[in-house]
Protein backbone atom coordinates (compact mmCIF):
# COMPACT_ATOMS: atom_id res chain seq x y z
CA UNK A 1 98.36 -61.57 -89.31
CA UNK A 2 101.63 -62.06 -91.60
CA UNK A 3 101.59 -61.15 -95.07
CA UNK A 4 102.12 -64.85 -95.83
CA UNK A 5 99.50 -66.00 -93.32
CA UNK A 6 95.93 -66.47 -94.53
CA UNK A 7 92.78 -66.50 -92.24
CA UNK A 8 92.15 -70.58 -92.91
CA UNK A 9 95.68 -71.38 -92.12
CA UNK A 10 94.81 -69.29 -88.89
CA UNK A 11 91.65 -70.88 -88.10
CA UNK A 12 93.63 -74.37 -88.88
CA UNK A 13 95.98 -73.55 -86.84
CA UNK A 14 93.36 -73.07 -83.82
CA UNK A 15 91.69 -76.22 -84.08
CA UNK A 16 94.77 -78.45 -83.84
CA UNK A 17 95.49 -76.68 -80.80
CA UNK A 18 91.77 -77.23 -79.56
CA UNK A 19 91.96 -80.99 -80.86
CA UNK A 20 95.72 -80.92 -78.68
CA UNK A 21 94.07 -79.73 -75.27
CA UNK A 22 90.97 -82.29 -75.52
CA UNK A 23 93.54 -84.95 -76.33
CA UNK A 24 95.89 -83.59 -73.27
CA UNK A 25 92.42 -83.54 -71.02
CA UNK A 26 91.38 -86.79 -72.17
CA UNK A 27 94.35 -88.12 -70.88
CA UNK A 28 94.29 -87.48 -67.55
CA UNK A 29 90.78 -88.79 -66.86
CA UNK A 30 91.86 -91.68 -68.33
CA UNK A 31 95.05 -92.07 -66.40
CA UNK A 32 92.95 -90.76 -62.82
CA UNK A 33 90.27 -93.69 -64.22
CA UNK A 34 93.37 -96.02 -64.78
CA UNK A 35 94.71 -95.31 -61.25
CA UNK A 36 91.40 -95.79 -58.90
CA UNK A 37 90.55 -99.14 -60.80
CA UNK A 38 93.48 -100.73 -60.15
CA UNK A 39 93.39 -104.07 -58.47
CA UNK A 40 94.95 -103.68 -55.29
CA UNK A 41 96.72 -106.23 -53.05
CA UNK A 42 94.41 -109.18 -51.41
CA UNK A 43 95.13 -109.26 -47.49
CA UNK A 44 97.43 -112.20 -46.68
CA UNK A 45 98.11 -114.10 -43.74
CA UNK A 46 101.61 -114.57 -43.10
CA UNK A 47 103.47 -117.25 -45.37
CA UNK A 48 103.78 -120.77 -43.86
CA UNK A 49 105.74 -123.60 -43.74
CA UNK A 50 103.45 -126.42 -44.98
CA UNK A 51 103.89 -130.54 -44.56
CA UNK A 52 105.87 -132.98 -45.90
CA UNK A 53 103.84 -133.90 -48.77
CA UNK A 54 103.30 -131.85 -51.87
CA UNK A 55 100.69 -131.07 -54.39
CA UNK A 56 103.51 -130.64 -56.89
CA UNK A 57 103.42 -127.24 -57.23
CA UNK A 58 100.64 -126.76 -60.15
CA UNK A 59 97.95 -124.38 -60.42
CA UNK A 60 94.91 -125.92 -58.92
CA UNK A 61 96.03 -127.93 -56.53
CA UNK A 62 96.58 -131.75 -56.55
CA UNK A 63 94.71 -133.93 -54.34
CA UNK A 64 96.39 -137.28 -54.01
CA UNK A 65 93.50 -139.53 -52.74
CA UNK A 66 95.86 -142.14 -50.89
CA UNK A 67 96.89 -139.17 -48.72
CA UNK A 68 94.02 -137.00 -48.62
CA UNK A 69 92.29 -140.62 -46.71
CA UNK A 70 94.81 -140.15 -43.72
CA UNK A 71 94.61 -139.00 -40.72
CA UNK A 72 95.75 -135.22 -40.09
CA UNK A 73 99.38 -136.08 -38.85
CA UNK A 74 100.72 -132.41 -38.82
CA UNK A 75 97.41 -130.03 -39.02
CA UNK A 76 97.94 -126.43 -39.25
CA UNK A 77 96.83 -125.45 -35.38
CA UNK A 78 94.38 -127.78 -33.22
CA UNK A 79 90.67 -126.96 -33.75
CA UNK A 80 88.70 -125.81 -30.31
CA UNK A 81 86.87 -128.40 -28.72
CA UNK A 82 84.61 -126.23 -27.01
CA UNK A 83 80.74 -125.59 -28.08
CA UNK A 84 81.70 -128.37 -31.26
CA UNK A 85 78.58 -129.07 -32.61
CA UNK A 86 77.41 -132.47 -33.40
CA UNK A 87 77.68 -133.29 -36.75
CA UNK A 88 74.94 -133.08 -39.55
CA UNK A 89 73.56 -135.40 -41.81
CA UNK A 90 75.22 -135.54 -45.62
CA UNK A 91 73.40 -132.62 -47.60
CA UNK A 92 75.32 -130.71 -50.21
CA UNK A 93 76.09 -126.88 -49.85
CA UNK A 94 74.46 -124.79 -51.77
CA UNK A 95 74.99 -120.72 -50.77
CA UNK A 96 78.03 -119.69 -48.80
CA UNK A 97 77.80 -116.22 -46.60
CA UNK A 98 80.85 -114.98 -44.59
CA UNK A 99 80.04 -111.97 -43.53
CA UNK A 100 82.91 -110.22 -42.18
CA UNK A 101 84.43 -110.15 -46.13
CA UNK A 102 80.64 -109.51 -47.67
CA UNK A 103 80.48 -112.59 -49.61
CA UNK A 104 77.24 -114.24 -50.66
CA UNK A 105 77.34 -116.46 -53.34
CA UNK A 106 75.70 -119.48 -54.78
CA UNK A 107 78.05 -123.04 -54.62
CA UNK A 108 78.03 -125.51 -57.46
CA UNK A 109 79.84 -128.59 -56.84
CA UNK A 110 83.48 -129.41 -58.47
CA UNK A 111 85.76 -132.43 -59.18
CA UNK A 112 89.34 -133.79 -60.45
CA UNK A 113 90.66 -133.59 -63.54
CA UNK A 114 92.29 -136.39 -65.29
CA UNK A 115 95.70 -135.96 -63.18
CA UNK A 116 94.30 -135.84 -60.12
CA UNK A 117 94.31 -132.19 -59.75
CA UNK A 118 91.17 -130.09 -58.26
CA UNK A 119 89.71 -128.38 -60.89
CA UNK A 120 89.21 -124.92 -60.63
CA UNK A 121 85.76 -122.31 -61.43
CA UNK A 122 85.85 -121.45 -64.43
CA UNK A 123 83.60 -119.60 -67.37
CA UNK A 124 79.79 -118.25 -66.19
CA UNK A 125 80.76 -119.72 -62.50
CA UNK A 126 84.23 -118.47 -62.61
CA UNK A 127 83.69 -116.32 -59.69
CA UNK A 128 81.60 -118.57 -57.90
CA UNK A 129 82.91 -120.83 -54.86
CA UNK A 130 83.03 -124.66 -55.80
CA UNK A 131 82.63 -127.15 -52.81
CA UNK A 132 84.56 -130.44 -53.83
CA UNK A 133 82.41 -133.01 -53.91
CA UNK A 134 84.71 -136.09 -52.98
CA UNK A 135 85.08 -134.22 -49.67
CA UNK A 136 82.60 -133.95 -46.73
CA UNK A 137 79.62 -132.04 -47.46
CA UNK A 138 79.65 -129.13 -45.05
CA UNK A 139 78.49 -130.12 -41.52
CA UNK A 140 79.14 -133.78 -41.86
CA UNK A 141 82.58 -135.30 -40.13
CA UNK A 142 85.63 -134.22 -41.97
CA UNK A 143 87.04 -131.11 -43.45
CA UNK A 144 84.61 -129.98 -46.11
CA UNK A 145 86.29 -128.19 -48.91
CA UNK A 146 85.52 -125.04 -50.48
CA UNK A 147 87.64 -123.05 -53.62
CA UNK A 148 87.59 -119.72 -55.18
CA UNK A 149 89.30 -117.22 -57.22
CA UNK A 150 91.26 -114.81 -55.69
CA UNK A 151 91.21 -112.62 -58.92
CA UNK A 152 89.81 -113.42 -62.08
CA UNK A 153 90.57 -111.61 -65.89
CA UNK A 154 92.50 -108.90 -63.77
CA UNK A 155 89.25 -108.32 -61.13
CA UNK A 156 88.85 -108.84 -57.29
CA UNK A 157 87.00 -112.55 -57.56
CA UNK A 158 85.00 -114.18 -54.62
CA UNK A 159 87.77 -114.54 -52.15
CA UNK A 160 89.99 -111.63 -52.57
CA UNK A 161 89.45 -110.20 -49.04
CA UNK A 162 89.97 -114.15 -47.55
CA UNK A 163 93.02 -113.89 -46.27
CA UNK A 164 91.86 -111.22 -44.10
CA UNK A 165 89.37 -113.21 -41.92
CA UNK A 166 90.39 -113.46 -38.32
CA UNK A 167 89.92 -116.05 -35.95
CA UNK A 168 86.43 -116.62 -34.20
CA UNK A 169 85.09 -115.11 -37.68
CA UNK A 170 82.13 -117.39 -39.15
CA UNK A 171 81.39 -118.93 -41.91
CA UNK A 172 77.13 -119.51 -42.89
CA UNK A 173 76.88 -122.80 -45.63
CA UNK A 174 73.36 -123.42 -47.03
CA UNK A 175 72.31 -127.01 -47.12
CA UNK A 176 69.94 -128.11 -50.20
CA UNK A 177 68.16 -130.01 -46.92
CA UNK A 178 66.84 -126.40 -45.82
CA UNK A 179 69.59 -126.40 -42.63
CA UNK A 180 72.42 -124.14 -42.54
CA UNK A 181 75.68 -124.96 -41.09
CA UNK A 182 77.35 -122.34 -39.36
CA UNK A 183 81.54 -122.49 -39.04
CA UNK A 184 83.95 -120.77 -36.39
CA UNK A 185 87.23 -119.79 -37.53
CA UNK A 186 90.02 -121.16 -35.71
CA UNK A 187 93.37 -120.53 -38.03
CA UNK A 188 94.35 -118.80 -41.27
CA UNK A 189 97.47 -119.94 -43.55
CA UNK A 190 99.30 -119.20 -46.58
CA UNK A 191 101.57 -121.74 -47.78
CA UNK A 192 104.09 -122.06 -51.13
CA UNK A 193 102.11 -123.88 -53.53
CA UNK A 194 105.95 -126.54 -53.25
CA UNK A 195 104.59 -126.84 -49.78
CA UNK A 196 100.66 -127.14 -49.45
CA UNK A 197 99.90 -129.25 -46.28
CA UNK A 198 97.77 -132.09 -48.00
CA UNK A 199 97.21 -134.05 -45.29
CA UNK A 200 96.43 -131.26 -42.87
CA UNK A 201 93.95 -129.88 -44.79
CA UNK A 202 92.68 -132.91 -46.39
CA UNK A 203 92.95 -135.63 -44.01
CA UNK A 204 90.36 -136.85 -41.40
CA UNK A 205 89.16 -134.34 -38.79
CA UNK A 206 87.01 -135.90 -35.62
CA UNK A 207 84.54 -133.47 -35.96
CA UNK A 208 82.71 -131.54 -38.63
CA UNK A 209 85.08 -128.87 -40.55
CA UNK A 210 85.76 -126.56 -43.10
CA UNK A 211 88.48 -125.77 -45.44
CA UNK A 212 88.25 -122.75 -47.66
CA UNK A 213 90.94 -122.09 -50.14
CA UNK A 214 92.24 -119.84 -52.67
CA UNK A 215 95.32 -118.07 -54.19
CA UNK A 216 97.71 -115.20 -52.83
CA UNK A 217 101.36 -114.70 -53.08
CA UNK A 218 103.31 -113.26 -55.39
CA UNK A 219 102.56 -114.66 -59.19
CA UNK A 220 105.09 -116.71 -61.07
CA UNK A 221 106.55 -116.42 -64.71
CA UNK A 222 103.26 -118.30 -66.25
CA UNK A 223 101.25 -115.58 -64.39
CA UNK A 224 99.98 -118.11 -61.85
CA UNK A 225 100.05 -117.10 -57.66
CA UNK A 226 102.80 -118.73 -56.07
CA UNK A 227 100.84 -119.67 -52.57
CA UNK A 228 97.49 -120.96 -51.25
CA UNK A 229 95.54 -119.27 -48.39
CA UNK A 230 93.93 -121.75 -46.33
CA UNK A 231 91.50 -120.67 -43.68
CA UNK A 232 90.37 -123.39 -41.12
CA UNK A 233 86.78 -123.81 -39.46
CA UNK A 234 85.16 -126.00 -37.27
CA UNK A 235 81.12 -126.53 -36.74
CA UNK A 236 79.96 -125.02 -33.50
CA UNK A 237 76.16 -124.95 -32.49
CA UNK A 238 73.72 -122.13 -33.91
């Protein structure tokens, strides 16, 4: 010790460096935390090049009923026609299991919004898929048509492994009649939001279908994803 140097300044000068090293050790757990929480990147399909008509581009999607009505003109790929099931009575959805992705969730029913645009799950069911009920409940003829986050606040949501499912896997939707309606998959898509096929995933099917949809792509300036992934399923017999 220095003439000039007194044992508190000493014992000062120890506990800074002390405070220093639990600061510096601190860090690094936090930035090891930071690193193996990190959302990573949702499996895509490849990016497609949708129909003619538009859902304008917004974040959820536009439905325009006078199209949605029509026939499929330009549908993403044919459905199999072998082992279709017959369709089911009406009965609204009420669980949704695809097992490949481990999802099993409950499914609440969702509508439009005043311009026409399909509302998306938001606050306690945010992270729940929504069937939309002005579509075909699942089973009956025509594509039914289920949503779901692909993130939400920053997290993996419901569908963040969907654009991974491969064809022939299925797709389990509880019925509040007690049945359960069990869906092949025949196609996955990912299409510019500019370029979502309405029609083809909207418009008449002759047999029983599904449609389940969410987000992927890159996001945009107002932090919104620039695509849809669509996968396709048809009803085939349990």
């Amino acid at each position: 010790m220095t003439p000039e140097e007194s044992p508190r300044q000493g014992g000062g000068r120890t506990i800074v460096v002390a405070a220093l090293a639990v600061l510096a050790t601190l860090g690094v757990a936090l930035l090891i935390y930071s690193l193996v929480t990190q959302v990573g990147e949702p499996p895509q399909p490849e990016l497609s090049s949708g129909s003619t008509v538009s859902d304008g581009g917004g974040e959820p999607l536009a439905i325009p009923s006078s199209e949605a009505s029509e026939p499929a003109e330009q549908p993403a790929t044919e459905a199999p026609t072998d082992a279709a099931a017959d369709p089911l009575p009406s009965a609204e959805p009420t669980a949704l299991r695809i097992p490949s992705i481990d999802v099993d969730e409950q499914v609440f029913p969702i509508g439009l919004g005043e311009n026409g645009e399909l509302l998306a799950p938001r606050g306690d069911r945010a992270n729940q898929p929504a069937w939309f009920e002005d579509s075909p409940t699942p089973g009956e003829t025509g594509p039914a048509v289920i949503e779901g986050h692909v993130t939400w606040g920053g997290d993996p949501s419901v569908f963040f492994e969907l654009g991974g499912l491969q064809v022939g896997d299925t797709i389990e939707v509880d019925r509040e009649d007690g049945t359960t309606a069990l869906f092949e998959v025949y196609d996955t898509a990912r299409y510019p939001k500019d370029e979502f096929p309405t029609v083809a995933v909207y418009g008449r099917t002759e047999g029983p279908e599904l449609r389940v949809i969410t987000c992927g792509g890159d996001l945009g300036a107002d932090g919104h994803h620039l695509d849809n992934t669509v996968v396709f399923a048809r009803l085939v017999q349990n």
